[in-house]
PDB file of N, CA and C in Angstrom:
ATOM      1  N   UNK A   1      -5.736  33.378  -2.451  1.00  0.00           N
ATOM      2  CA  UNK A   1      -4.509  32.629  -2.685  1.00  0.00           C
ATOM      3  C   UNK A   1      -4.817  31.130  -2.657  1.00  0.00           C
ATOM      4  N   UNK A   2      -3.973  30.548  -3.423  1.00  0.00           N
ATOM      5  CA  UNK A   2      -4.363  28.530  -3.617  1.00  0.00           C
ATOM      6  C   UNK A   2      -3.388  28.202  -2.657  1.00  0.00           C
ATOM      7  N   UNK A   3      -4.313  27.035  -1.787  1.00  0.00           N
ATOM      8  CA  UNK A   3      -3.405  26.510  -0.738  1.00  0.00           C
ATOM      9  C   UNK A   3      -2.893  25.143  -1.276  1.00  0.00           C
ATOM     10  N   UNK A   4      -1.702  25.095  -2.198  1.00  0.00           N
ATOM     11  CA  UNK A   4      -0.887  23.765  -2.611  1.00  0.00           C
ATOM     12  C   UNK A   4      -0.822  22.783  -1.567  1.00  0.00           C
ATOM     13  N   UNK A   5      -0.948  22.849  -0.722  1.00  0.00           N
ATOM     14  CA  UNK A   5      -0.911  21.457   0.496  1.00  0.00           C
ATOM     15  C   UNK A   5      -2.366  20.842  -0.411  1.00  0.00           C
ATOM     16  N   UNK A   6      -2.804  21.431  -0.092  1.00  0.00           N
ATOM     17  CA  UNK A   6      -4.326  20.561   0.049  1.00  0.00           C
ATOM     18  C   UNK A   6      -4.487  20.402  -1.747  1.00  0.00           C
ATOM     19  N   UNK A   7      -4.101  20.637  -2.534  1.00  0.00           N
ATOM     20  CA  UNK A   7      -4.328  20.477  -4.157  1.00  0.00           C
ATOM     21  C   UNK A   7      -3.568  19.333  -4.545  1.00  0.00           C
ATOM     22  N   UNK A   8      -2.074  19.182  -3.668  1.00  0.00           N
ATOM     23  CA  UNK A   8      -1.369  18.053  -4.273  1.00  0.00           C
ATOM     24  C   UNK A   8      -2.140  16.965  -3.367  1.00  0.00           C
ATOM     25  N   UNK A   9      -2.205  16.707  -1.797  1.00  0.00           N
ATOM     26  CA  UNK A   9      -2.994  15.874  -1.787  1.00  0.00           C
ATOM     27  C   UNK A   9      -4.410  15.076  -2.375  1.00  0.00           C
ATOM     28  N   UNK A  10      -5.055  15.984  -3.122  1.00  0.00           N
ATOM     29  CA  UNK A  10      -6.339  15.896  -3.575  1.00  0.00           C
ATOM     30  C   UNK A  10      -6.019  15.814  -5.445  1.00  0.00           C
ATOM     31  N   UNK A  11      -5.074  15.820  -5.739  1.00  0.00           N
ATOM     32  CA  UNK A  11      -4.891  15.282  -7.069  1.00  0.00           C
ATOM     33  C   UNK A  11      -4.676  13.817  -7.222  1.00  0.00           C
ATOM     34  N   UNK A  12      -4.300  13.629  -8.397  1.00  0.00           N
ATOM     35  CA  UNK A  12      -4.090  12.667  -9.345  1.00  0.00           C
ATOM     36  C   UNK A  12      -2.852  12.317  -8.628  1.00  0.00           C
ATOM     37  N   UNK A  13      -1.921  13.130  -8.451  1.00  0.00           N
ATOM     38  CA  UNK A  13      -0.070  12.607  -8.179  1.00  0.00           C
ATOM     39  C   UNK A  13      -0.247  12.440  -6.518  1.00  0.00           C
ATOM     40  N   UNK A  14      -1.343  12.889  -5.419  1.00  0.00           N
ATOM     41  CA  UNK A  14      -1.095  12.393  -4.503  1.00  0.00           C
ATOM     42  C   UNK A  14      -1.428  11.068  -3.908  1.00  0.00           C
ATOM     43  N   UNK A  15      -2.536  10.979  -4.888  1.00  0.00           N
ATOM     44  CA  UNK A  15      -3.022   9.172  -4.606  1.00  0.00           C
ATOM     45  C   UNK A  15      -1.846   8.211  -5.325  1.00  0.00           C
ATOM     46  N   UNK A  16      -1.085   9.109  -5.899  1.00  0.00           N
ATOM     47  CA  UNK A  16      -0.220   8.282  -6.450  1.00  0.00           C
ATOM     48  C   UNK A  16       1.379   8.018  -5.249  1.00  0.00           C
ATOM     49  N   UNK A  17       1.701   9.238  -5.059  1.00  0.00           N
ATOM     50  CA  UNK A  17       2.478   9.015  -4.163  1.00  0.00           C
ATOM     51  C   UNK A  17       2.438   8.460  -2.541  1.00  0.00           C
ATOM     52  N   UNK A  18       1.411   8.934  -1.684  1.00  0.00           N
ATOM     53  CA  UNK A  18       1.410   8.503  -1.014  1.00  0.00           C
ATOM     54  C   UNK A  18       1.320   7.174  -0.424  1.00  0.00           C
ATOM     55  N   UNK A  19       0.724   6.270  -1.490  1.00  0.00           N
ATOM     56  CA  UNK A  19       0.970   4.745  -1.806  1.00  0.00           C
ATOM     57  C   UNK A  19       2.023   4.245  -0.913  1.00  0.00           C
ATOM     58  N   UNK A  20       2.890   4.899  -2.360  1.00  0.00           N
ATOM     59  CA  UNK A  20       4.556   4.993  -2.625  1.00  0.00           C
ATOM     60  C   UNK A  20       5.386   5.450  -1.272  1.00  0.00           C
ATOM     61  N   UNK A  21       4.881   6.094  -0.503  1.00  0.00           N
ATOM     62  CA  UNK A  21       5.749   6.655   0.681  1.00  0.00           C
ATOM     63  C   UNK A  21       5.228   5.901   1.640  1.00  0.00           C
ATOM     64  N   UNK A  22       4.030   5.502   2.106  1.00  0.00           N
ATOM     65  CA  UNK A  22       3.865   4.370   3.412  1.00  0.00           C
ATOM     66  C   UNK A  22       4.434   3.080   2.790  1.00  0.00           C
ATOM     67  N   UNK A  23       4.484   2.466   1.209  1.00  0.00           N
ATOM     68  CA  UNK A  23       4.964   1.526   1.389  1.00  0.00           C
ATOM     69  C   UNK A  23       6.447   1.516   1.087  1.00  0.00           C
ATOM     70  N   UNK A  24       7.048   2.948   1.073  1.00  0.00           N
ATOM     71  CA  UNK A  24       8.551   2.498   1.366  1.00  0.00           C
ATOM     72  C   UNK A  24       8.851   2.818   2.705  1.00  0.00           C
ATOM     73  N   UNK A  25       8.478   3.127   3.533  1.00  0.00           N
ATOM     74  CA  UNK A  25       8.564   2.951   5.242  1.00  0.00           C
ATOM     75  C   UNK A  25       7.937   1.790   5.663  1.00  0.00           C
ATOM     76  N   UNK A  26       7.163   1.138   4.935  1.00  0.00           N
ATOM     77  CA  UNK A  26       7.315  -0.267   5.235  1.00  0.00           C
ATOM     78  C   UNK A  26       8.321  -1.293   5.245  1.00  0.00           C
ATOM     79  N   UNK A  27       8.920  -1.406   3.854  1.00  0.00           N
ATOM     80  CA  UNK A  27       9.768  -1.703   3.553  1.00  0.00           C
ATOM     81  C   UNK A  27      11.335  -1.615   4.347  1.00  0.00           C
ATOM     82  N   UNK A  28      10.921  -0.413   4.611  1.00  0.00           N
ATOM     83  CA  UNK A  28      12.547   0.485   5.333  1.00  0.00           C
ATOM     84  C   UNK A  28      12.254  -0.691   6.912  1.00  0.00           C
ATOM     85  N   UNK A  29      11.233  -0.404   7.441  1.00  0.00           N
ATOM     86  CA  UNK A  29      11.141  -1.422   8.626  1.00  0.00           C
ATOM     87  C   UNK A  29      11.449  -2.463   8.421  1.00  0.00           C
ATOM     88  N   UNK A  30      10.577  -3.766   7.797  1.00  0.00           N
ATOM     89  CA  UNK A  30      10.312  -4.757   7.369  1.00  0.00           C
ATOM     90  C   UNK A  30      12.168  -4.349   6.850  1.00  0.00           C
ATOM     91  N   UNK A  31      13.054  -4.012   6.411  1.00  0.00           N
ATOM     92  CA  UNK A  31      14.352  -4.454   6.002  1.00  0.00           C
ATOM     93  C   UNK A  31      15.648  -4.636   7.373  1.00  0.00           C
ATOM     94  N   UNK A  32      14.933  -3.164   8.393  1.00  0.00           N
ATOM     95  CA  UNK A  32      15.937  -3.594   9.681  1.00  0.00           C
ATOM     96  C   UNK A  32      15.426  -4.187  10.300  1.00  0.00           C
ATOM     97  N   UNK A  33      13.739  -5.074  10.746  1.00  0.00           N
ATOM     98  CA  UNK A  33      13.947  -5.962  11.481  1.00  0.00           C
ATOM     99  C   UNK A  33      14.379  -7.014  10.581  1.00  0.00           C
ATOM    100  N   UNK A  34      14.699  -7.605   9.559  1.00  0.00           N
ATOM    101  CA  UNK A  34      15.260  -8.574   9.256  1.00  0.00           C
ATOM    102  C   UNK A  34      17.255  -8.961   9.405  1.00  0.00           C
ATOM    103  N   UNK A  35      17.187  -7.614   9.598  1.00  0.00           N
ATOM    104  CA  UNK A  35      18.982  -7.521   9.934  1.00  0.00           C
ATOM    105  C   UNK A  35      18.761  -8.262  11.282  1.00  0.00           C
ATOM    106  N   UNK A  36      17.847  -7.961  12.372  1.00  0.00           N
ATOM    107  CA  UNK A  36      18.259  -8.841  13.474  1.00  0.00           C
ATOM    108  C   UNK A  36      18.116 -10.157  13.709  1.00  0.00           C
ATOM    109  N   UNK A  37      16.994 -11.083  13.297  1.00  0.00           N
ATOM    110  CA  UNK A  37      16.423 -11.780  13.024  1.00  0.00           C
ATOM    111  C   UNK A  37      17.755 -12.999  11.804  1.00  0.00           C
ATOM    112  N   UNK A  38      18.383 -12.828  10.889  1.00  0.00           N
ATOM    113  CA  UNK A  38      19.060 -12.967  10.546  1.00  0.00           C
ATOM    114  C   UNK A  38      20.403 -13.696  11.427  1.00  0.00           C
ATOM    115  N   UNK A  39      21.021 -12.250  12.425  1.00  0.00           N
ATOM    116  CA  UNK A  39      21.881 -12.463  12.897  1.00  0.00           C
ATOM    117  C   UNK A  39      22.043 -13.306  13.948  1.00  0.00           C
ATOM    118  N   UNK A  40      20.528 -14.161  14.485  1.00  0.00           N
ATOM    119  CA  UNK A  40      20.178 -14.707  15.430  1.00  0.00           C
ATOM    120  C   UNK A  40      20.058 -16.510  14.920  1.00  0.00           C
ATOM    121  N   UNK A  41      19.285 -16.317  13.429  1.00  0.00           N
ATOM    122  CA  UNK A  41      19.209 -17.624  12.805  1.00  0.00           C
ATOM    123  C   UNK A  41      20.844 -18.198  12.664  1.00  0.00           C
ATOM    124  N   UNK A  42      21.509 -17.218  12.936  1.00  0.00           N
ATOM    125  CA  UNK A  42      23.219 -18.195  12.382  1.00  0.00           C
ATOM    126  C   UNK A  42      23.930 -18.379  13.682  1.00  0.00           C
ATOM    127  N   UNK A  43      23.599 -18.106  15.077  1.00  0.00           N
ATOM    128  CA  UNK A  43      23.708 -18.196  16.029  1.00  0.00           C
ATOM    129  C   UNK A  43      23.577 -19.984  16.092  1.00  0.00           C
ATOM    130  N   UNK A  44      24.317 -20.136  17.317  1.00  0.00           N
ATOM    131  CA  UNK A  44      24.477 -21.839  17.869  1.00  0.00           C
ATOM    132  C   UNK A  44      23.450 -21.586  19.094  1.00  0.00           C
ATOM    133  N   UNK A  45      23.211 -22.755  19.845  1.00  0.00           N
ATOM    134  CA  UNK A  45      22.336 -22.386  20.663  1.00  0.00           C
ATOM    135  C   UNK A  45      23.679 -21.619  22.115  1.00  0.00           C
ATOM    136  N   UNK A  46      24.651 -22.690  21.708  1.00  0.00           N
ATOM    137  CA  UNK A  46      25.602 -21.998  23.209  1.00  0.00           C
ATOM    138  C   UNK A  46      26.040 -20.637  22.645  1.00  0.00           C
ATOM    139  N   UNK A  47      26.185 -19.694  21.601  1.00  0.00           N
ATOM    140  CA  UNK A  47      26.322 -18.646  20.999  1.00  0.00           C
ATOM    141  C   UNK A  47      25.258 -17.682  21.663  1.00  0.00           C
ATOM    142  N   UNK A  48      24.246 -18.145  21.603  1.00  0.00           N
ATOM    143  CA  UNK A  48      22.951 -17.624  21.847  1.00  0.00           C
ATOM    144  C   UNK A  48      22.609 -17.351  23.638  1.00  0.00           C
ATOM    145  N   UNK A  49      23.410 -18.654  24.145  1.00  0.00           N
ATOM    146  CA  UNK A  49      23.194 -18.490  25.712  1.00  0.00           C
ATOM    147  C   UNK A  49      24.567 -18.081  25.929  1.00  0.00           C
ATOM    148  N   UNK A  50      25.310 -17.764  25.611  1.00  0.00           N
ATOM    149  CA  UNK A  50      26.585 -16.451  26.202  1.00  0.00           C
ATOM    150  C   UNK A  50      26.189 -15.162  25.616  1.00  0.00           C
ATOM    151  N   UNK A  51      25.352 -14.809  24.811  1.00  0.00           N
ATOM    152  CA  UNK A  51      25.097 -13.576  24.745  1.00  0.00           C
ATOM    153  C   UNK A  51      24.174 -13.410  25.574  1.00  0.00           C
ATOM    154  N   UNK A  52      23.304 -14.231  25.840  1.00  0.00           N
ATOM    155  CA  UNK A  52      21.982 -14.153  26.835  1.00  0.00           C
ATOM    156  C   UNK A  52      22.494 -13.352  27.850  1.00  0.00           C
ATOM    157  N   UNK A  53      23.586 -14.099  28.399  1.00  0.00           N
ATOM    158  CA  UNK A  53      24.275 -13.557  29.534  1.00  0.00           C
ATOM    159  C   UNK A  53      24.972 -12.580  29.747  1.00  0.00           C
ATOM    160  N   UNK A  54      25.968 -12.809  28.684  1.00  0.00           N
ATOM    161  CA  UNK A  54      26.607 -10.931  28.186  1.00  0.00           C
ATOM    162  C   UNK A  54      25.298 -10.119  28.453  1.00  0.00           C
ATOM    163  N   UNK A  55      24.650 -10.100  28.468  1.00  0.00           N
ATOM    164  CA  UNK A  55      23.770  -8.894  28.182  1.00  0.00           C
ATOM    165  C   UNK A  55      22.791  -8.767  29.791  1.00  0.00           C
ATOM    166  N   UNK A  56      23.408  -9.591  30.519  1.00  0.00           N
ATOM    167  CA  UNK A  56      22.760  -9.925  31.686  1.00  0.00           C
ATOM    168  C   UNK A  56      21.064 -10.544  31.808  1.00  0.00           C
ATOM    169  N   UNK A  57      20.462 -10.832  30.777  1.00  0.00           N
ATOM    170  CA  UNK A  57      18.773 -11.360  30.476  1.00  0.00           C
ATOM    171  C   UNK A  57      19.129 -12.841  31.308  1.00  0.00           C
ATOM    172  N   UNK A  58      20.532 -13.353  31.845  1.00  0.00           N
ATOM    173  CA  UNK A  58      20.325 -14.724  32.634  1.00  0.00           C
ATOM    174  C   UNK A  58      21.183 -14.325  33.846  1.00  0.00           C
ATOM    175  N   UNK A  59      21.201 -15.262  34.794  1.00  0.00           N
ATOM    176  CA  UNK A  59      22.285 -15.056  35.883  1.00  0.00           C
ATOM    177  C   UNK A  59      23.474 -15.529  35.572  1.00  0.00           C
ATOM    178  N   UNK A  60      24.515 -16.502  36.426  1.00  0.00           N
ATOM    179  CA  UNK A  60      25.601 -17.174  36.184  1.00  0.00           C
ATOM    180  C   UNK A  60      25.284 -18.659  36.832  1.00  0.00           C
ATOM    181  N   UNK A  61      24.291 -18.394  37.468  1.00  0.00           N
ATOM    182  CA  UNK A  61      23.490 -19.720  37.891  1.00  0.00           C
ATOM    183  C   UNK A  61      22.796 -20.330  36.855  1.00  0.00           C
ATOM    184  N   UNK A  62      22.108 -19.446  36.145  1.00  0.00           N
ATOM    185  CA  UNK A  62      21.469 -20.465  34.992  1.00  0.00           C
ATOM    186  C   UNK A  62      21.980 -20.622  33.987  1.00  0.00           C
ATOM    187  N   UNK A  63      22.789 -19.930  33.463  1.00  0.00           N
ATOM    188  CA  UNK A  63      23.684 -19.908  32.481  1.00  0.00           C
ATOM    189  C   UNK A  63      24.544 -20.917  33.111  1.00  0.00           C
ATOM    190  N   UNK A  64      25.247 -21.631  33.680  1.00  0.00           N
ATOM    191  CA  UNK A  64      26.179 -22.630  33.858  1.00  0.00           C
ATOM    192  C   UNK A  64      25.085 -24.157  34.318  1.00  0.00           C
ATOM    193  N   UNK A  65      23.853 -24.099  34.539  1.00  0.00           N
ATOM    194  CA  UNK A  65      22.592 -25.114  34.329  1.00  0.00           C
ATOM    195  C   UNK A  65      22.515 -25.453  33.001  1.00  0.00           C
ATOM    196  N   UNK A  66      21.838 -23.838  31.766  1.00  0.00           N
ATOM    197  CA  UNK A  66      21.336 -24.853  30.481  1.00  0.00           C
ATOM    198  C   UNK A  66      23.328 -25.071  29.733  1.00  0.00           C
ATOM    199  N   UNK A  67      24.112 -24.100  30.399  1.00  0.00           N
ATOM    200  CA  UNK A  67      25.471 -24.937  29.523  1.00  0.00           C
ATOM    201  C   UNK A  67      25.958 -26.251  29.582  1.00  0.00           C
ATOM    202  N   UNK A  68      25.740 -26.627  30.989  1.00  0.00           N
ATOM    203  CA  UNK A  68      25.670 -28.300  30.843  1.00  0.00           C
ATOM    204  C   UNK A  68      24.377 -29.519  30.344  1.00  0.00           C
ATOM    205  N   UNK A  69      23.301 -28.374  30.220  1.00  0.00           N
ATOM    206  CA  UNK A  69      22.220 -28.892  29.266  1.00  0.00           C
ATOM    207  C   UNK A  69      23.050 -29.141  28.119  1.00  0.00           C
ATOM    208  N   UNK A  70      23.293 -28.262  27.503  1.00  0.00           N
ATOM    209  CA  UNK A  70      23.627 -28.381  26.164  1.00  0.00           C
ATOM    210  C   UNK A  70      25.330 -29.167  25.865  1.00  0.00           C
ATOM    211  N   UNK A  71      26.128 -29.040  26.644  1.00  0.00           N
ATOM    212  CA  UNK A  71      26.747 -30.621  26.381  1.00  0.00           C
ATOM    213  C   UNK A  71      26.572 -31.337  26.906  1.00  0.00           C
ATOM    214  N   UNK A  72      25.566 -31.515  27.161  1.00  0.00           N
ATOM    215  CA  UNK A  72      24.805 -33.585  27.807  1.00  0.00           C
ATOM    216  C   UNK A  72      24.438 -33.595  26.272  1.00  0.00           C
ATOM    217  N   UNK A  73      23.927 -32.872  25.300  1.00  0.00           N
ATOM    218  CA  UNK A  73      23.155 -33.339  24.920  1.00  0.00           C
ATOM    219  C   UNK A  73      24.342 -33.882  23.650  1.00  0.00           C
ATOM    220  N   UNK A  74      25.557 -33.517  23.630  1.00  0.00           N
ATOM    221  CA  UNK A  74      26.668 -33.539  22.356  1.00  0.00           C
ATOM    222  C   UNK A  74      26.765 -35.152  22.822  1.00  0.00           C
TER     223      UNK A  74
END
């Protein structure tokens, strides 16, 4: 009996496809990290340090330090 796994890899159409399939899971990545990355560039910096905090990555101690950083600096 012919084992088709191993014939389509070893043809003509699998050097062709498999190309084609790692570089559209590249792509597929490379497209959602840019969704986050994105949503961060349109961010303000005080936008950026209340979510810091929403998310707990600061205290309420430092978060009320760089917030008066950042209107000294207006």
């Amino acid at each position: 009996m012919h084992d088709w796994s191993q014939h389509w890899f070893m043809s003509d159409m699998g050097f062709i496809w498999i190309p084609f399939l790692v570089l559209s899971v590249w792509m597929l990545f490379r497209f959602l990290s840019k969704d986050k990355n994105v949503s961060s560039k349109n961010e303000s910096a005080m936008e950026i340090l209340e979510r810091r905090y929403a998310e707990g990555e600061i205290n309420t101690e430092e978060f009320e330090e760089r917030k008066k950083a950042l209107n000294a600096e207006k």
